[in-house]
C-alpha atoms as a PDB file:
ATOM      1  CA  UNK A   1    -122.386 -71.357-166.109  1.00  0.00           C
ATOM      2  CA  UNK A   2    -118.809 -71.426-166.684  1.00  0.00           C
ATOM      3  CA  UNK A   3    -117.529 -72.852-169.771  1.00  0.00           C
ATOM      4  CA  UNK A   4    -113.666 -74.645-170.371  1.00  0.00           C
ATOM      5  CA  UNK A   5    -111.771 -76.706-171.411  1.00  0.00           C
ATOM      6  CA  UNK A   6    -113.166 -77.064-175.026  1.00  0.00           C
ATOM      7  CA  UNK A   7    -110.765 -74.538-176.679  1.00  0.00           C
ATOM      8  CA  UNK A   8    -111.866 -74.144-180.210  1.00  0.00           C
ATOM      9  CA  UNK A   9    -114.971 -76.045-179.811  1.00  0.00           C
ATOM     10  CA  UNK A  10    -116.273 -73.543-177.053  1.00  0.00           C
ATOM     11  CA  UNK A  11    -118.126 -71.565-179.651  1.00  0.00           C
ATOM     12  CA  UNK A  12    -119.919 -74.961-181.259  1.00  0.00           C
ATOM     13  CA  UNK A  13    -120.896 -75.953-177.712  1.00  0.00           C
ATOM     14  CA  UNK A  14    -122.253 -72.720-176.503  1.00  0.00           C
ATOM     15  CA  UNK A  15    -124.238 -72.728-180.024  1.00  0.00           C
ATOM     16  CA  UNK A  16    -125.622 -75.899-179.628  1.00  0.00           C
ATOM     17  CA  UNK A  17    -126.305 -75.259-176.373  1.00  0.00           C
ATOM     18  CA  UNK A  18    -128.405 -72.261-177.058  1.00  0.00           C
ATOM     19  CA  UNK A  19    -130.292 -74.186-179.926  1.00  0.00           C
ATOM     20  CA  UNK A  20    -131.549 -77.118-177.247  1.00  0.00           C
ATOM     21  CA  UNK A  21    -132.605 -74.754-174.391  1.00  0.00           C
ATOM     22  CA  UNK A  22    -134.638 -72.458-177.111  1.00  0.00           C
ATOM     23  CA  UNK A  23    -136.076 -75.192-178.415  1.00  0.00           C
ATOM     24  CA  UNK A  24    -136.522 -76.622-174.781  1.00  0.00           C
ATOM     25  CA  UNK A  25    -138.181 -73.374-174.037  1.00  0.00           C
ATOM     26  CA  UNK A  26    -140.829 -73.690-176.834  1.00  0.00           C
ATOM     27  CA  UNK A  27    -141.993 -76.770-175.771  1.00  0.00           C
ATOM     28  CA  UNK A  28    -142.549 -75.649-172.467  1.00  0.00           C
ATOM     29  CA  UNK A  29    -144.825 -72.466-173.703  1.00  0.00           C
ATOM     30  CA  UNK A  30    -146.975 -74.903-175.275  1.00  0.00           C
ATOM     31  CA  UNK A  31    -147.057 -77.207-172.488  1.00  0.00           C
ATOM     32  CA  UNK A  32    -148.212 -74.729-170.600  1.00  0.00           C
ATOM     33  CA  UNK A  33    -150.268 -72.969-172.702  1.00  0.00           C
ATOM     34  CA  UNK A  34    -152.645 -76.134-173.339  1.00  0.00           C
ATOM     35  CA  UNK A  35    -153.004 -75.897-169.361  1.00  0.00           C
ATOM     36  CA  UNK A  36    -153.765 -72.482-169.033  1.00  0.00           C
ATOM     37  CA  UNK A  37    -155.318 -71.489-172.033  1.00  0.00           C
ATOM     38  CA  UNK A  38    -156.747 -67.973-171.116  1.00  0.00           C
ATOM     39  CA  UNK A  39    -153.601 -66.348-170.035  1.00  0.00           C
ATOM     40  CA  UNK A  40    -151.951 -64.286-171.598  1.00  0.00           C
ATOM     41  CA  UNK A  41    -148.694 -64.611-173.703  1.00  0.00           C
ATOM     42  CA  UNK A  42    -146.287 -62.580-171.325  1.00  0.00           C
ATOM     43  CA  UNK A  43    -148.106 -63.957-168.410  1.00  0.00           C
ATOM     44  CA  UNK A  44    -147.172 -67.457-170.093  1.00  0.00           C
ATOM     45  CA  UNK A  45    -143.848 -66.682-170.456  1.00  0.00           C
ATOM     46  CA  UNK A  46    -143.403 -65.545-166.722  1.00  0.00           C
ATOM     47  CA  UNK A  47    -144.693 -68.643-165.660  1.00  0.00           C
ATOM     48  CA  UNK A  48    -142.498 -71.083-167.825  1.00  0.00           C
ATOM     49  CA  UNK A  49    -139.633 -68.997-166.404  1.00  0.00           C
ATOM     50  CA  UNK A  50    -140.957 -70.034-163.048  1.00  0.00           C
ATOM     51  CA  UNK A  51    -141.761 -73.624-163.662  1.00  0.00           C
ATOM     52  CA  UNK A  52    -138.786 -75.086-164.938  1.00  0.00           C
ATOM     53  CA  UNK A  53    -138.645 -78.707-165.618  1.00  0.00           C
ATOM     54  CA  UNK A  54    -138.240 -80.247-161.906  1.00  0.00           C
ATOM     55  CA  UNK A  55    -137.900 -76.998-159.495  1.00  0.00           C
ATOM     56  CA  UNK A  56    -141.121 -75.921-158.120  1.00  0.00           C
ATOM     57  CA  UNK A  57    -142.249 -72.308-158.161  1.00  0.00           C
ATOM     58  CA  UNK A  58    -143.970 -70.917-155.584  1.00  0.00           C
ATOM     59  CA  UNK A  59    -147.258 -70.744-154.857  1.00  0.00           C
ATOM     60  CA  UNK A  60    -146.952 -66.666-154.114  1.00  0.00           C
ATOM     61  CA  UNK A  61    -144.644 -65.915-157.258  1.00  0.00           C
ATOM     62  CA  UNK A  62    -147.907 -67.910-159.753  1.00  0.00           C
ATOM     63  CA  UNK A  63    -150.312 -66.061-158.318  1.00  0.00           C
ATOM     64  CA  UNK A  64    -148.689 -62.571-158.607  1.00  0.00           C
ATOM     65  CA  UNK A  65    -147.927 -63.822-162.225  1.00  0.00           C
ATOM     66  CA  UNK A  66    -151.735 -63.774-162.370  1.00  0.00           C
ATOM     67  CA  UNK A  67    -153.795 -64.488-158.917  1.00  0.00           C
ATOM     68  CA  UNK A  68    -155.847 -68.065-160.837  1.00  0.00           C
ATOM     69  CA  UNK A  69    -152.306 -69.666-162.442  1.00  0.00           C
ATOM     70  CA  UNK A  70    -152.026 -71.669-159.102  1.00  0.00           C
ATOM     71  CA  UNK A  71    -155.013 -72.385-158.691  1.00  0.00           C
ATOM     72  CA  UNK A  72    -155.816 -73.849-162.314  1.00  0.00           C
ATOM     73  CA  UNK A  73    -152.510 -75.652-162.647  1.00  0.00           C
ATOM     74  CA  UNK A  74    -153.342 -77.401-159.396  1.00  0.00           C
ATOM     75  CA  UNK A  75    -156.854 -78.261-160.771  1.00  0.00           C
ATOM     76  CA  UNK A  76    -155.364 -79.751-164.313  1.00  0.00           C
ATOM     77  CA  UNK A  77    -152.645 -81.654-162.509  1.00  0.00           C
ATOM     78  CA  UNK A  78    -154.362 -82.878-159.379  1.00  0.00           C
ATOM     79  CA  UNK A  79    -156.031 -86.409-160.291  1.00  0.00           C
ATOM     80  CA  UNK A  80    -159.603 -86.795-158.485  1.00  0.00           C
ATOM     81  CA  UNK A  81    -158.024 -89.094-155.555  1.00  0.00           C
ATOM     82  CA  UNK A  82    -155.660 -86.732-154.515  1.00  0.00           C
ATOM     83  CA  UNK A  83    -157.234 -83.432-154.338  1.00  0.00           C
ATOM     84  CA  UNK A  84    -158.994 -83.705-151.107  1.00  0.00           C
ATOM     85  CA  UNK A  85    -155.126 -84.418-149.753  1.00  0.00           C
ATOM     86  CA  UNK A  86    -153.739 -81.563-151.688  1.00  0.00           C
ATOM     87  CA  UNK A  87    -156.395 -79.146-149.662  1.00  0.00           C
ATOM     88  CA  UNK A  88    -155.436 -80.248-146.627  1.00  0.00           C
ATOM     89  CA  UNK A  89    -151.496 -79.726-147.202  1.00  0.00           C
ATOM     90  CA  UNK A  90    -152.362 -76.223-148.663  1.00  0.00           C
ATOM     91  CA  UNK A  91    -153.613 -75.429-145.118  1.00  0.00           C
ATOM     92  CA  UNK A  92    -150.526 -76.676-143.706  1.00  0.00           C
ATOM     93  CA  UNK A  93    -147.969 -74.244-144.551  1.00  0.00           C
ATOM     94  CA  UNK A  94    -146.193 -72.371-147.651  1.00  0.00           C
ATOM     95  CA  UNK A  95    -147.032 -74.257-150.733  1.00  0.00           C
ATOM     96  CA  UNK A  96    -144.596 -74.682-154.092  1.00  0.00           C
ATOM     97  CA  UNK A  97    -146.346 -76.195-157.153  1.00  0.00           C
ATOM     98  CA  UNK A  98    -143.675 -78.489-159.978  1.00  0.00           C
ATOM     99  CA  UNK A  99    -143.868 -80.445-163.041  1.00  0.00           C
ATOM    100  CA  UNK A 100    -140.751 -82.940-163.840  1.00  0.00           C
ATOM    101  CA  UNK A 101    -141.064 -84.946-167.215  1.00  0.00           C
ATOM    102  CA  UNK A 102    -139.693 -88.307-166.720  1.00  0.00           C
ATOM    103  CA  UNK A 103    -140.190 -89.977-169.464  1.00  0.00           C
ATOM    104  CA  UNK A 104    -140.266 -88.467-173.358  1.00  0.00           C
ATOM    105  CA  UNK A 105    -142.739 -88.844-175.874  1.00  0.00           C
ATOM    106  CA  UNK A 106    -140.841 -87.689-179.022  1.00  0.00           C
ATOM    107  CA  UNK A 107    -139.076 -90.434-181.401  1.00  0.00           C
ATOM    108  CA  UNK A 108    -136.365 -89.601-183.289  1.00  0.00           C
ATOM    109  CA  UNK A 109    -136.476 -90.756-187.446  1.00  0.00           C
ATOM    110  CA  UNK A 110    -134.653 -93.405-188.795  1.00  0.00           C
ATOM    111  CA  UNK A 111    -133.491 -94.866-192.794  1.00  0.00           C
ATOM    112  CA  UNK A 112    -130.554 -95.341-194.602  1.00  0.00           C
ATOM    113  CA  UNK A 113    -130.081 -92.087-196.126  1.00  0.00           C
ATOM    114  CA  UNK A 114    -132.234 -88.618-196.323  1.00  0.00           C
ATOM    115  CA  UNK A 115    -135.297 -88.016-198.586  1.00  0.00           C
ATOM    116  CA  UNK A 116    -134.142 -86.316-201.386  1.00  0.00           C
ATOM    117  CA  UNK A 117    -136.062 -86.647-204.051  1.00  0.00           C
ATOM    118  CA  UNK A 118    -136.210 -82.694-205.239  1.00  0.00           C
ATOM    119  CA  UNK A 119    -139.697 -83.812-206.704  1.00  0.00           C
ATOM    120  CA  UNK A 120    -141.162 -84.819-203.240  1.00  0.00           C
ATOM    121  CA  UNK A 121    -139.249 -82.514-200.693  1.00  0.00           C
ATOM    122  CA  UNK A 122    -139.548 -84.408-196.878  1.00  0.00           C
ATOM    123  CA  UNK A 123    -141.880 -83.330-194.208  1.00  0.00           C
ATOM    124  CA  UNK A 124    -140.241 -84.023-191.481  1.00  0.00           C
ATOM    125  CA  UNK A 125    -141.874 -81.191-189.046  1.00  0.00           C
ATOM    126  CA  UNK A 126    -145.223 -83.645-188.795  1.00  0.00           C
ATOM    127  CA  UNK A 127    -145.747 -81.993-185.495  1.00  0.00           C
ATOM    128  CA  UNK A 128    -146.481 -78.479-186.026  1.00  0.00           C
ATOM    129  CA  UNK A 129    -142.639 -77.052-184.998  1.00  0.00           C
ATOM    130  CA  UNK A 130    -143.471 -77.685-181.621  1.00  0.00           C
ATOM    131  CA  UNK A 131    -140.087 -77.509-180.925  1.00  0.00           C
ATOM    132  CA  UNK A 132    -139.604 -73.867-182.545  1.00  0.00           C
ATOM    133  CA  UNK A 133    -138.417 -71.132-180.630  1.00  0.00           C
ATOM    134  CA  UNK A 134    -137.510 -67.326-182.108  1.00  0.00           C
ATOM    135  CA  UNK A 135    -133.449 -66.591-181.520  1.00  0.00           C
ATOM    136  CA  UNK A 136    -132.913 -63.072-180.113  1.00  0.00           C
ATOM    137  CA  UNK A 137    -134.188 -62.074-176.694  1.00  0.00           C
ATOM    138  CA  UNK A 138    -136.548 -65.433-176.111  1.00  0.00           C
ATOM    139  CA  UNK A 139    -133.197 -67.602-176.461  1.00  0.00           C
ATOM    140  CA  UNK A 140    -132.163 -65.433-173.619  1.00  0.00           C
ATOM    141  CA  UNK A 141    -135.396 -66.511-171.960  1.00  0.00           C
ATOM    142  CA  UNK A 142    -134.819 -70.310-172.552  1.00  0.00           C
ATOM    143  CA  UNK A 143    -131.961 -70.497-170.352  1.00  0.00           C
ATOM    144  CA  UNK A 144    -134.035 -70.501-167.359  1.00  0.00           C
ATOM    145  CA  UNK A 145    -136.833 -72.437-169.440  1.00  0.00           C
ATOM    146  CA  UNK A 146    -138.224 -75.958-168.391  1.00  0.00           C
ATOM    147  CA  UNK A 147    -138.251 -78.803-171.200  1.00  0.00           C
ATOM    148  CA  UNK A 148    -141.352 -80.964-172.299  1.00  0.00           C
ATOM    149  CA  UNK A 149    -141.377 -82.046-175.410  1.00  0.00           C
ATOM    150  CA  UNK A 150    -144.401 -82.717-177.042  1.00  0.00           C
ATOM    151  CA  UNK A 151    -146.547 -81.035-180.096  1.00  0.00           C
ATOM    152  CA  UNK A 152    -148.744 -79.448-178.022  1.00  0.00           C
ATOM    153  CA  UNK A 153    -149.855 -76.517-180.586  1.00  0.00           C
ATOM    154  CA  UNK A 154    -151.113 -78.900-183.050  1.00  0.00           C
ATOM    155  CA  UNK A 155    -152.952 -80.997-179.867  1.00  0.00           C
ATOM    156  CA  UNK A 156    -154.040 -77.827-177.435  1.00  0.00           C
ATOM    157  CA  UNK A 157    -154.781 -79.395-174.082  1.00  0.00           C
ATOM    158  CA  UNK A 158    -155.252 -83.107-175.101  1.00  0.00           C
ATOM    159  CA  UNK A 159    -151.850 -84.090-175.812  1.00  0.00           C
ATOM    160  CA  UNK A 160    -150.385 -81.915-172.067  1.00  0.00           C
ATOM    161  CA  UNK A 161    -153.804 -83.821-170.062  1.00  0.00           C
ATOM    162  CA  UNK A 162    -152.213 -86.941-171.777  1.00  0.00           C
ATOM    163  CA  UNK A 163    -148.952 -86.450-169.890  1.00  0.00           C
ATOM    164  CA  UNK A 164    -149.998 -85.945-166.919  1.00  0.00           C
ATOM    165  CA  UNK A 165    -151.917 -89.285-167.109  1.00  0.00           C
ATOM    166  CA  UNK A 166    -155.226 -88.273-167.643  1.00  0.00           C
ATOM    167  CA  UNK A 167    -155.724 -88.640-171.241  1.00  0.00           C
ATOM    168  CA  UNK A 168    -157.211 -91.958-172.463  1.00  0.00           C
ATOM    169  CA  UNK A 169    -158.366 -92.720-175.523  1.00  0.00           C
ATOM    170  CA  UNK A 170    -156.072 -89.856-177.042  1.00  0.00           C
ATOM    171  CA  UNK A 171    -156.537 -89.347-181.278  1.00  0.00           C
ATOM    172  CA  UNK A 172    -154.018 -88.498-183.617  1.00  0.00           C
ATOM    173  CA  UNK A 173    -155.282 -85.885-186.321  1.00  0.00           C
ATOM    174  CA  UNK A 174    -155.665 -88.191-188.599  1.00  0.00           C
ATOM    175  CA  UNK A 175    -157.032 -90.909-186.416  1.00  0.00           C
ATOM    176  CA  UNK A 176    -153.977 -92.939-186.396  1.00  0.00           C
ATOM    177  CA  UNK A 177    -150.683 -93.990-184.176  1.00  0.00           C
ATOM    178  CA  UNK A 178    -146.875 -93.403-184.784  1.00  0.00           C
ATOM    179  CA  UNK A 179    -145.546 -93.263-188.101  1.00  0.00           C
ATOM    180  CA  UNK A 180    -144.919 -96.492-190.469  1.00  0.00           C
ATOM    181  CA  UNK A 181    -142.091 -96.813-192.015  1.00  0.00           C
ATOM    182  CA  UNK A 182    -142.388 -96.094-195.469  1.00  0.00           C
ATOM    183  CA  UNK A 183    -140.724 -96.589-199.258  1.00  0.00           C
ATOM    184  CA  UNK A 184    -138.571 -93.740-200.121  1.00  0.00           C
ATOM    185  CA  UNK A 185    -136.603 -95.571-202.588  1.00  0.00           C
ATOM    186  CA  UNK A 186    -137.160 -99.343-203.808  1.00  0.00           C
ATOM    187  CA  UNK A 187    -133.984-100.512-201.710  1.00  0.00           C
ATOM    188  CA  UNK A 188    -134.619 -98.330-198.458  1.00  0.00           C
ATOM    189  CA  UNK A 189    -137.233 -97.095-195.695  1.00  0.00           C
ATOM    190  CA  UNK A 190    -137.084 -94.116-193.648  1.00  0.00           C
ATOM    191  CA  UNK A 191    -139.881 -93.638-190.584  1.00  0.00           C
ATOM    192  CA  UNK A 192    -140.028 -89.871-189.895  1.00  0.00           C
ATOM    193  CA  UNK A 193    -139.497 -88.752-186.296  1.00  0.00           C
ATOM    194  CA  UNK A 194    -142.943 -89.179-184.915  1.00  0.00           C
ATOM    195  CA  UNK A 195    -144.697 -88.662-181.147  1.00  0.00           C
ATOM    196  CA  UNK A 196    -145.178 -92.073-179.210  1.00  0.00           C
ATOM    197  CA  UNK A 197    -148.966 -91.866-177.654  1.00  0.00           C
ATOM    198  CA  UNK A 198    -147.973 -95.239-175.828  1.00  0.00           C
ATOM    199  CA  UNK A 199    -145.538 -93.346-173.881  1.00  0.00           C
ATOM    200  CA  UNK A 200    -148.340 -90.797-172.152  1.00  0.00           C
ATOM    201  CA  UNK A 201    -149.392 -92.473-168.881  1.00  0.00           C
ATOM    202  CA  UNK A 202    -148.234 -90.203-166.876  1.00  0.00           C
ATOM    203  CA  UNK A 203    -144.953 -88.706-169.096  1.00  0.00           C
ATOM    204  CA  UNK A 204    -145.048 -85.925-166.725  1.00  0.00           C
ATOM    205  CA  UNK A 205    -145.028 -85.703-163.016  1.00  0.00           C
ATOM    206  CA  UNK A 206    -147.210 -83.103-161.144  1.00  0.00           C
ATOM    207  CA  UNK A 207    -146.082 -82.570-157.679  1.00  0.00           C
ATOM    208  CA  UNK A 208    -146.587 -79.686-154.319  1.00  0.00           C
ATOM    209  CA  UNK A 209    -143.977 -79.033-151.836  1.00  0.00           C
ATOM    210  CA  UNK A 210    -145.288 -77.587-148.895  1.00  0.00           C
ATOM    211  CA  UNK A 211    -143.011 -75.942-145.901  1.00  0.00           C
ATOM    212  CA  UNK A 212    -144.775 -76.919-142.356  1.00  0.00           C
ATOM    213  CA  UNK A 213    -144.320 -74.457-139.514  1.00  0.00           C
ATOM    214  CA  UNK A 214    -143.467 -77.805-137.597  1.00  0.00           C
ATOM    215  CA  UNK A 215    -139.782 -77.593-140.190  1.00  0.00           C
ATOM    216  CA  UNK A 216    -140.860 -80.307-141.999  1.00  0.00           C
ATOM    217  CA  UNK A 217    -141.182 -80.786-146.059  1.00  0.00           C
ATOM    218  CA  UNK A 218    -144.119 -82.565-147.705  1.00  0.00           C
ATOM    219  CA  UNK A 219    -143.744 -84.030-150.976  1.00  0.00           C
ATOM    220  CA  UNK A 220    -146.852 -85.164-152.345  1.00  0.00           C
ATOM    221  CA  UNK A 221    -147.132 -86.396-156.266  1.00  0.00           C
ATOM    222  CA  UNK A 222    -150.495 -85.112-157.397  1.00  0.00           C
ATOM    223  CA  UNK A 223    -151.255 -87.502-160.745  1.00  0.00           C
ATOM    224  CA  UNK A 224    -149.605 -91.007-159.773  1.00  0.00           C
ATOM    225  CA  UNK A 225    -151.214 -93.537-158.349  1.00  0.00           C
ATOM    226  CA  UNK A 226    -149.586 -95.465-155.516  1.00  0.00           C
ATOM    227  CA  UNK A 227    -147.197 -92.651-154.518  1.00  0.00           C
ATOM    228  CA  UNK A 228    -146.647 -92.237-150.872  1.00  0.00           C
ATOM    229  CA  UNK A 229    -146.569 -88.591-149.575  1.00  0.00           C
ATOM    230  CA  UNK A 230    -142.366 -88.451-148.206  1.00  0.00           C
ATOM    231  CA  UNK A 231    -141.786 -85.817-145.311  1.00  0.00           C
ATOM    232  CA  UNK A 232    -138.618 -84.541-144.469  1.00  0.00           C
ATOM    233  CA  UNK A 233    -136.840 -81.952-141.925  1.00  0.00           C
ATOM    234  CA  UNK A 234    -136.679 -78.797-143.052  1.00  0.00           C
ATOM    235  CA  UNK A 235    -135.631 -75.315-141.427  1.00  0.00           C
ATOM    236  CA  UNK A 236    -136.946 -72.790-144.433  1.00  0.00           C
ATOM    237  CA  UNK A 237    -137.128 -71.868-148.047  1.00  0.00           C
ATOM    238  CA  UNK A 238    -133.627 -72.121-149.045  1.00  0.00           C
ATOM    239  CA  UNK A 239    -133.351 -75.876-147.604  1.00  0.00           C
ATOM    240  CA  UNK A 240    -136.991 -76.538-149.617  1.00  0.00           C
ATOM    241  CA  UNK A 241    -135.463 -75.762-152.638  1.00  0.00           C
ATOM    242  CA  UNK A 242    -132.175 -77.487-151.524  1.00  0.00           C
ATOM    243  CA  UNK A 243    -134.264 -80.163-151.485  1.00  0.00           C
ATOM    244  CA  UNK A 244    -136.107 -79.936-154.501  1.00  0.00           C
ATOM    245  CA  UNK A 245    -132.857 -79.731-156.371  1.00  0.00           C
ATOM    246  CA  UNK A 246    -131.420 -83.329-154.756  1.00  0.00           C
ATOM    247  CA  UNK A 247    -135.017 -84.725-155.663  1.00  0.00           C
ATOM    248  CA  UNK A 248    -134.401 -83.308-159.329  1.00  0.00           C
ATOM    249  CA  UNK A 249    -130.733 -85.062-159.764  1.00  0.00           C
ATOM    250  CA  UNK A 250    -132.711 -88.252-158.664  1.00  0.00           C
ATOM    251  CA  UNK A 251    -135.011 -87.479-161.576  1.00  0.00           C
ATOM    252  CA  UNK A 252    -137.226 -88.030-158.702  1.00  0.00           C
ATOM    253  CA  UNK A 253    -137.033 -91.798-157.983  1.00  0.00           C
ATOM    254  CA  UNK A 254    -137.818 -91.765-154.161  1.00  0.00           C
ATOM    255  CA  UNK A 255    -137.120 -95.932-154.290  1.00  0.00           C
ATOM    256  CA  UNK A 256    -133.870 -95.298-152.540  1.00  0.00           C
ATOM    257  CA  UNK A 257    -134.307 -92.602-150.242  1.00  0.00           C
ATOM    258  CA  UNK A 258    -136.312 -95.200-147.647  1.00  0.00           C
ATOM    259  CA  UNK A 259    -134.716 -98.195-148.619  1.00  0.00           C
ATOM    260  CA  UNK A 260    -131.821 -99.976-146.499  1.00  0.00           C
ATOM    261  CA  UNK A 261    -128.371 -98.837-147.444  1.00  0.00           C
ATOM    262  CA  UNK A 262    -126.048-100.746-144.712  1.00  0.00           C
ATOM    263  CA  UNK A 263    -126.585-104.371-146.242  1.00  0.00           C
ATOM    264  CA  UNK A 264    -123.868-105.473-148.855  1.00  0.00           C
ATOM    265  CA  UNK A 265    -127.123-107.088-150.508  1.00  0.00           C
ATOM    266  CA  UNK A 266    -128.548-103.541-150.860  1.00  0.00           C
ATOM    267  CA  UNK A 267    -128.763-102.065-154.727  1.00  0.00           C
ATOM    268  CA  UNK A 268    -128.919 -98.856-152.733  1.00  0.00           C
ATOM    269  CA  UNK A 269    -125.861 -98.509-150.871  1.00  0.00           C
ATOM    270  CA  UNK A 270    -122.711 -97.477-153.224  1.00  0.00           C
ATOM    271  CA  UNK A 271    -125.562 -94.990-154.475  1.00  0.00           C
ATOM    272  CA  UNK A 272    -126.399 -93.677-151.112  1.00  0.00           C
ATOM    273  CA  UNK A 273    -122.343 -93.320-150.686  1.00  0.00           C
ATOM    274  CA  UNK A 274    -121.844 -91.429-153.537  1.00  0.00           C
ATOM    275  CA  UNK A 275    -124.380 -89.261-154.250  1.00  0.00           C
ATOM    276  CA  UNK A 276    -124.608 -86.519-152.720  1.00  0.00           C
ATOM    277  CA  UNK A 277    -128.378 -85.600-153.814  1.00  0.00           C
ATOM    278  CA  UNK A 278    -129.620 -88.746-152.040  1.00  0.00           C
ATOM    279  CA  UNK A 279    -127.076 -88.898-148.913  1.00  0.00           C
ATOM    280  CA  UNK A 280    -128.980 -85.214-148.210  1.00  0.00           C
ATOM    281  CA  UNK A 281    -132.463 -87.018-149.232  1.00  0.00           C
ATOM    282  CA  UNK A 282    -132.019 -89.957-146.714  1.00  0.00           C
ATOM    283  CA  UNK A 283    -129.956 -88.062-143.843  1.00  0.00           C
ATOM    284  CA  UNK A 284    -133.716 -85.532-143.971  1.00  0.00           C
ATOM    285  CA  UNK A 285    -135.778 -88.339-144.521  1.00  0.00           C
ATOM    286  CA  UNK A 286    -138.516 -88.719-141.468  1.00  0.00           C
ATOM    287  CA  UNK A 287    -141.261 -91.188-142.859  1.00  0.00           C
ATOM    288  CA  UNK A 288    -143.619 -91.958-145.575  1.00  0.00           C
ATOM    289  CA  UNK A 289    -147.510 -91.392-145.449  1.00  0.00           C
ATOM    290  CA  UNK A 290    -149.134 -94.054-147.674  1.00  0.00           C
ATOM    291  CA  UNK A 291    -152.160 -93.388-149.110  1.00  0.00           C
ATOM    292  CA  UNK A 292    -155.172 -95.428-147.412  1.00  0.00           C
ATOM    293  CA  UNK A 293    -158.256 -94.616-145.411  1.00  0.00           C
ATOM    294  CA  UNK A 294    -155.215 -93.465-142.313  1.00  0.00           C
ATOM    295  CA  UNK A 295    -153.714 -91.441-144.424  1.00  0.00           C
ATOM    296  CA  UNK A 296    -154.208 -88.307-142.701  1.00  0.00           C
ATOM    297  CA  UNK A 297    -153.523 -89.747-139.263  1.00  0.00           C
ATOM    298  CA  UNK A 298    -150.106 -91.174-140.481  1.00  0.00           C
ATOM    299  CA  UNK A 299    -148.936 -87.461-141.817  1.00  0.00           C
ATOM    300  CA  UNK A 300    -150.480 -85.894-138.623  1.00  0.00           C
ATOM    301  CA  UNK A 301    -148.024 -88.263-137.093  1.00  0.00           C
ATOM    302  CA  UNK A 302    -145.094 -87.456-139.012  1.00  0.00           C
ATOM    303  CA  UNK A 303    -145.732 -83.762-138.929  1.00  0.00           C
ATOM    304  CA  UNK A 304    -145.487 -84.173-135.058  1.00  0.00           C
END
């Protein structure tokens, strides 16, 4: 990435830059390290460089990570009602496996002023530094790092199965919810940045992209329910990821890649004019596959 413009301030940005995406890349370790808790730790960290927040990694590059990562991600992410769908599309062709977080789960503090009474020092970190990462070589690594932000050393695989809409009835350590606000000083209150378990059904979105030999593009969502499965044209790999990219920039809200654009009543249409991402979504668009008993038939049908 090219940086300008910012003359003297080109050093603070890069800095703070660097500071996000390593702590960005921490996050994303632990995410994935509640899901795949017998792997190694530079296995893990070859497969967080792979799965980046939003782009898909290939079903091919996992599995010579270590040949069970696809395999096991697929099983944690796949709700019940979908994986007899997500067999049959593995048949179908060359398979990528993603995970986009679309909504976050961490809450920023708030008071008047800091804590600073020097007999009390704050705790702010209640969640474990889940958002540490070492400087050096890994904050090399977190440039190409995926974000999801979450505690999930101080959960394990409760708090990631939470995300990805599957964990009810979730516990806080000490049995409680978010943080209260509480007295620092008799005139003030300060609530310490704290992780929102209200926010967890689904935070994260767990999708497969698979490549047909027909040249089409199936994009299936794997843990929410009422999702149709969207198919588009598709030539090969590079136009897959193309693809994945322009569904990324949507943060993947598929509302307006089927809807009608040519109304002047349509919310859709200055969108579908000026956005590149989803003028290349719609102009590949061939049909949606809704999931019912005909489901199969209707991506048979698609799939030509």
């Amino acid at each position: 990435m090219t940086v300008g413009r910012l003359a003297r301030r080109t050093g603070e940005f890069l800095e703070l830059l660097r500071t996000r995406t390593g702590a960005a890349a921490g996050r994303t370790a632990h995410f994935l390290a509640a899901l795949l808790p017998g792997l190694g730790p530079v296995a893990l960290r070859s497969v967080a460089a792979l799965l980046r927040d939003g782009l898909a990694a290939a079903r091919t590059d996992l599995e010579a990570v270590e040949p069970t990562v696809f395999t096991a991600l697929l099983d944690a992410a796949c709700a019940p009602d979908r994986a007899a769908g997500a067999r049959q599309l593995l048949t179908s062709g060359t398979a990528w496996l993603g995970f986009k977080q679309t909504v976050s789960v961490q809450r920023e503090g708030s008071g008047a002023s800091p804590w600073r009474d020097s007999a009390r020092p704050p705790v702010l970190d209640h969640d474990g530094r889940a958002g540490h990462f070492a400087s050096g070589a890994p904050g090399m690594f977190a440039a190409a790092a995926m974000s999801f932000d979450g505690p999930f050393d101080a959960y394990g695989p409760t708090l990631a199965y939470g995300m990805l809409g599957f964990g009810a009835g979730l516990q806080t350590p000490n049995g409680g919810g978010p943080h209260l606000p509480r007295q620092v000083f008799p005139h003030e209150r300060v609530t310490p940045a704290y992780t929102d378990y209200d926010a967890l059904e689904p935070a994260v979105l767990a999708f497969l992209l698979v490549l047909t030999p027909s040249g089409h593009l199936v994009y299936e969502v794997l843990n929410a329910p009422d999702h149709a499965t969207y198919v588009f044209t598709c030539r090969d790999a590079d136009q897959a990821a193309q693809l994945n990219r322009a569904l990324d920039l949507l943060s993947f809200r598929v509302e307006g890649i089927s809807a009608d654009a040519s109304s002047a009543g349509s919310q859709y249409r200055k969108a579908a004019q000026r956005l590149p991402a989803l003028r290349v979504l719609r102009e590949r668009f061939t049909g949606r596959a809704i999931h019912t008993e005909a489901w199969s038939s209707q991506l048979d049908a698609l799939l030509g």
